[in-house]
N, C-alpha and C. Protein backbone atom coordinates (compact mmCIF):
# COMPACT_ATOMS: atom_id res chain seq x y z
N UNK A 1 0.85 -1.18 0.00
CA UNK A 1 0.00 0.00 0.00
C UNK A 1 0.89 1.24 0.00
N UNK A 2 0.81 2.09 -1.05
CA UNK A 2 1.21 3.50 -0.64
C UNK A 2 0.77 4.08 0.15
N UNK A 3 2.06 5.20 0.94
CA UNK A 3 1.66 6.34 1.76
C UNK A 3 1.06 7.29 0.61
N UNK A 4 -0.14 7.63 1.96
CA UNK A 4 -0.70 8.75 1.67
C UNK A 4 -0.14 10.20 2.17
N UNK A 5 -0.10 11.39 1.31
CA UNK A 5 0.64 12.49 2.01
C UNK A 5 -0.52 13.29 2.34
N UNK A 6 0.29 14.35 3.39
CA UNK A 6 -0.73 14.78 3.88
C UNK A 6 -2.05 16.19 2.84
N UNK A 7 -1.12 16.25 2.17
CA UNK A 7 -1.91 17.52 1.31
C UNK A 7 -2.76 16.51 0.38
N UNK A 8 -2.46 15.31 -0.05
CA UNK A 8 -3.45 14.35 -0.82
C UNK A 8 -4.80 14.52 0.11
N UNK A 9 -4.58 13.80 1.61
CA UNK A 9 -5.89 14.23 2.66
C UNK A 9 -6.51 15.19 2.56
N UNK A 10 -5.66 16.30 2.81
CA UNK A 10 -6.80 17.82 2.87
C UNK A 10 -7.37 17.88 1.49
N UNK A 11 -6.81 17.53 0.17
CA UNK A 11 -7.43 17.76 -0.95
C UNK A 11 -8.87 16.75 -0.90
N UNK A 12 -8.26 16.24 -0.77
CA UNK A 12 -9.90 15.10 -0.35
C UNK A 12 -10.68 15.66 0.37
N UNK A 13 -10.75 16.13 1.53
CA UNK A 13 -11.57 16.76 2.56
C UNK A 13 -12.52 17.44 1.62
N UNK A 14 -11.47 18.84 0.86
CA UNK A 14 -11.74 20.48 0.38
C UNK A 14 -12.76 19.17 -0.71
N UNK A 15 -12.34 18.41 -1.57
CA UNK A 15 -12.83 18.15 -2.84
C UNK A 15 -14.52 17.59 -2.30
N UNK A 16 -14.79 16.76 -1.00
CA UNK A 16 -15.98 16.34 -0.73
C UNK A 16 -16.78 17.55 -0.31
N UNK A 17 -16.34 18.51 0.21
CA UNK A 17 -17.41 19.60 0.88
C UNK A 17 -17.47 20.21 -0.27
N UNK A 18 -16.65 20.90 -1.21
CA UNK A 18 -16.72 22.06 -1.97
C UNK A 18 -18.50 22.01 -3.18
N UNK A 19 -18.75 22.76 -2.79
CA UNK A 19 -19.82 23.32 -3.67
C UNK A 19 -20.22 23.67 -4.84
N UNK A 20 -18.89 23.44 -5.78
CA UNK A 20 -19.00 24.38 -7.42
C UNK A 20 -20.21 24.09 -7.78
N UNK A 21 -21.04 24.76 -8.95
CA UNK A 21 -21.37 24.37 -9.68
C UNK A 21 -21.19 24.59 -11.21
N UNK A 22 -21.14 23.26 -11.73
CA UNK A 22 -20.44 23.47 -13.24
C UNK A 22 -21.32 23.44 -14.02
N UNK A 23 -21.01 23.84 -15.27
CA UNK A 23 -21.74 23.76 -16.29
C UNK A 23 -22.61 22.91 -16.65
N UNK A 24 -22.16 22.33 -16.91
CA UNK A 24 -23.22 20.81 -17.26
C UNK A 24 -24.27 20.29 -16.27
N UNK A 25 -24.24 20.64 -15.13
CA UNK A 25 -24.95 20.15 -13.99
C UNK A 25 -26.10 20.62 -14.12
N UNK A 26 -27.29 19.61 -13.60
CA UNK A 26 -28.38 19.32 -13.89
C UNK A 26 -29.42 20.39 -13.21
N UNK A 27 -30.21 21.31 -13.59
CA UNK A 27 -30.73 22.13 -12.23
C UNK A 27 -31.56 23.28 -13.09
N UNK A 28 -31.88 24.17 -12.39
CA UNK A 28 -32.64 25.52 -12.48
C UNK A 28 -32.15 26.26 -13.68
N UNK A 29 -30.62 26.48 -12.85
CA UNK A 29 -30.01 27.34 -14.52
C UNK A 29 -30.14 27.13 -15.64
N UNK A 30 -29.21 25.53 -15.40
CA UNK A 30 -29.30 24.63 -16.97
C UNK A 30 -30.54 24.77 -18.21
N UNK A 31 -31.86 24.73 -17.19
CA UNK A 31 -33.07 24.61 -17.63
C UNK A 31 -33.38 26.17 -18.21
N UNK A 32 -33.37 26.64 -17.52
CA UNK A 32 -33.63 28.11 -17.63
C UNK A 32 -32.49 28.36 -18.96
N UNK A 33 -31.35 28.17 -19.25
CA UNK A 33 -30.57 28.51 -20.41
C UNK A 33 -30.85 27.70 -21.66
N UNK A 34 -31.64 26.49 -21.22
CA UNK A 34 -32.40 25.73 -22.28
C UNK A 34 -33.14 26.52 -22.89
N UNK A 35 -34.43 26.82 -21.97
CA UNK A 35 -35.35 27.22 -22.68
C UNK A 35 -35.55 28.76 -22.97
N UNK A 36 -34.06 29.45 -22.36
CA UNK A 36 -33.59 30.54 -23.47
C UNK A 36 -33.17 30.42 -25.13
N UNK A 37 -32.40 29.21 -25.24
CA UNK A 37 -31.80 28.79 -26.20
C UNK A 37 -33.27 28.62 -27.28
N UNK A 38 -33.92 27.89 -26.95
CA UNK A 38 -35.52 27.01 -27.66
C UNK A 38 -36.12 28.40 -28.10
N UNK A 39 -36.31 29.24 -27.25
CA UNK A 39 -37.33 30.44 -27.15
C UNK A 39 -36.28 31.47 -28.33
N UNK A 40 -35.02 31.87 -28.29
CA UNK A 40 -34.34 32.65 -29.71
C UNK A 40 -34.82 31.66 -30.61
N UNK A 41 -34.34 30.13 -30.67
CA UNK A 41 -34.38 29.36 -32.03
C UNK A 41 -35.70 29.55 -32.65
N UNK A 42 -37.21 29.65 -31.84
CA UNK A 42 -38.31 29.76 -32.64
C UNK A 42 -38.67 30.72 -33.15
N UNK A 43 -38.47 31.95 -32.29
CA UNK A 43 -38.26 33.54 -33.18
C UNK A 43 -37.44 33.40 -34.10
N UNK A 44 -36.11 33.45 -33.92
CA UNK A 44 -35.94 33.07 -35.55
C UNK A 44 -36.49 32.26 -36.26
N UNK A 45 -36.61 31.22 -36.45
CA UNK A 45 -37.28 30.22 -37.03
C UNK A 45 -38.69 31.20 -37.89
N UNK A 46 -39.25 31.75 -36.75
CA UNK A 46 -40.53 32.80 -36.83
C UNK A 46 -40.33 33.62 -37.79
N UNK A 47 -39.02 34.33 -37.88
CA UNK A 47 -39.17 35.57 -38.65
C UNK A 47 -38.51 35.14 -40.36
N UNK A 48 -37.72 34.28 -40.05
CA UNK A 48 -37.50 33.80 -41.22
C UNK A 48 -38.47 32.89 -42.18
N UNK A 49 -39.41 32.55 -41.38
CA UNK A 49 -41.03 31.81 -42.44
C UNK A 49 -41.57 33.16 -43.09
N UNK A 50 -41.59 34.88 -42.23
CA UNK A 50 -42.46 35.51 -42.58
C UNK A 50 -41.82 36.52 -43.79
């Protein structure tokens, strides 16, 4: 078995509590920048039929 050092530990600690949230992650924003995305594509879509 390898030693473990000690800054490997604390990185583990920081890495289980820490909070980011990234891009891709599943949630409110995500959704909300979806159906920003959907809502330009049909206006255009819209103005270019007329």
């Amino acid at each position: 078995m390898q030693k473990e050092f000690r800054w490997m530990s604390a990185m583990k600690k920081e890495a289980a509590t820490a909070k980011v949230e990234l891009p891709w992650a599943r949630g409110a924003r995500r959704e909300a920048f979806i159906a920003k995305r959907k809502a330009a594509q049909a206006s255009a879509h819209q103005s270019a039929r007329a």
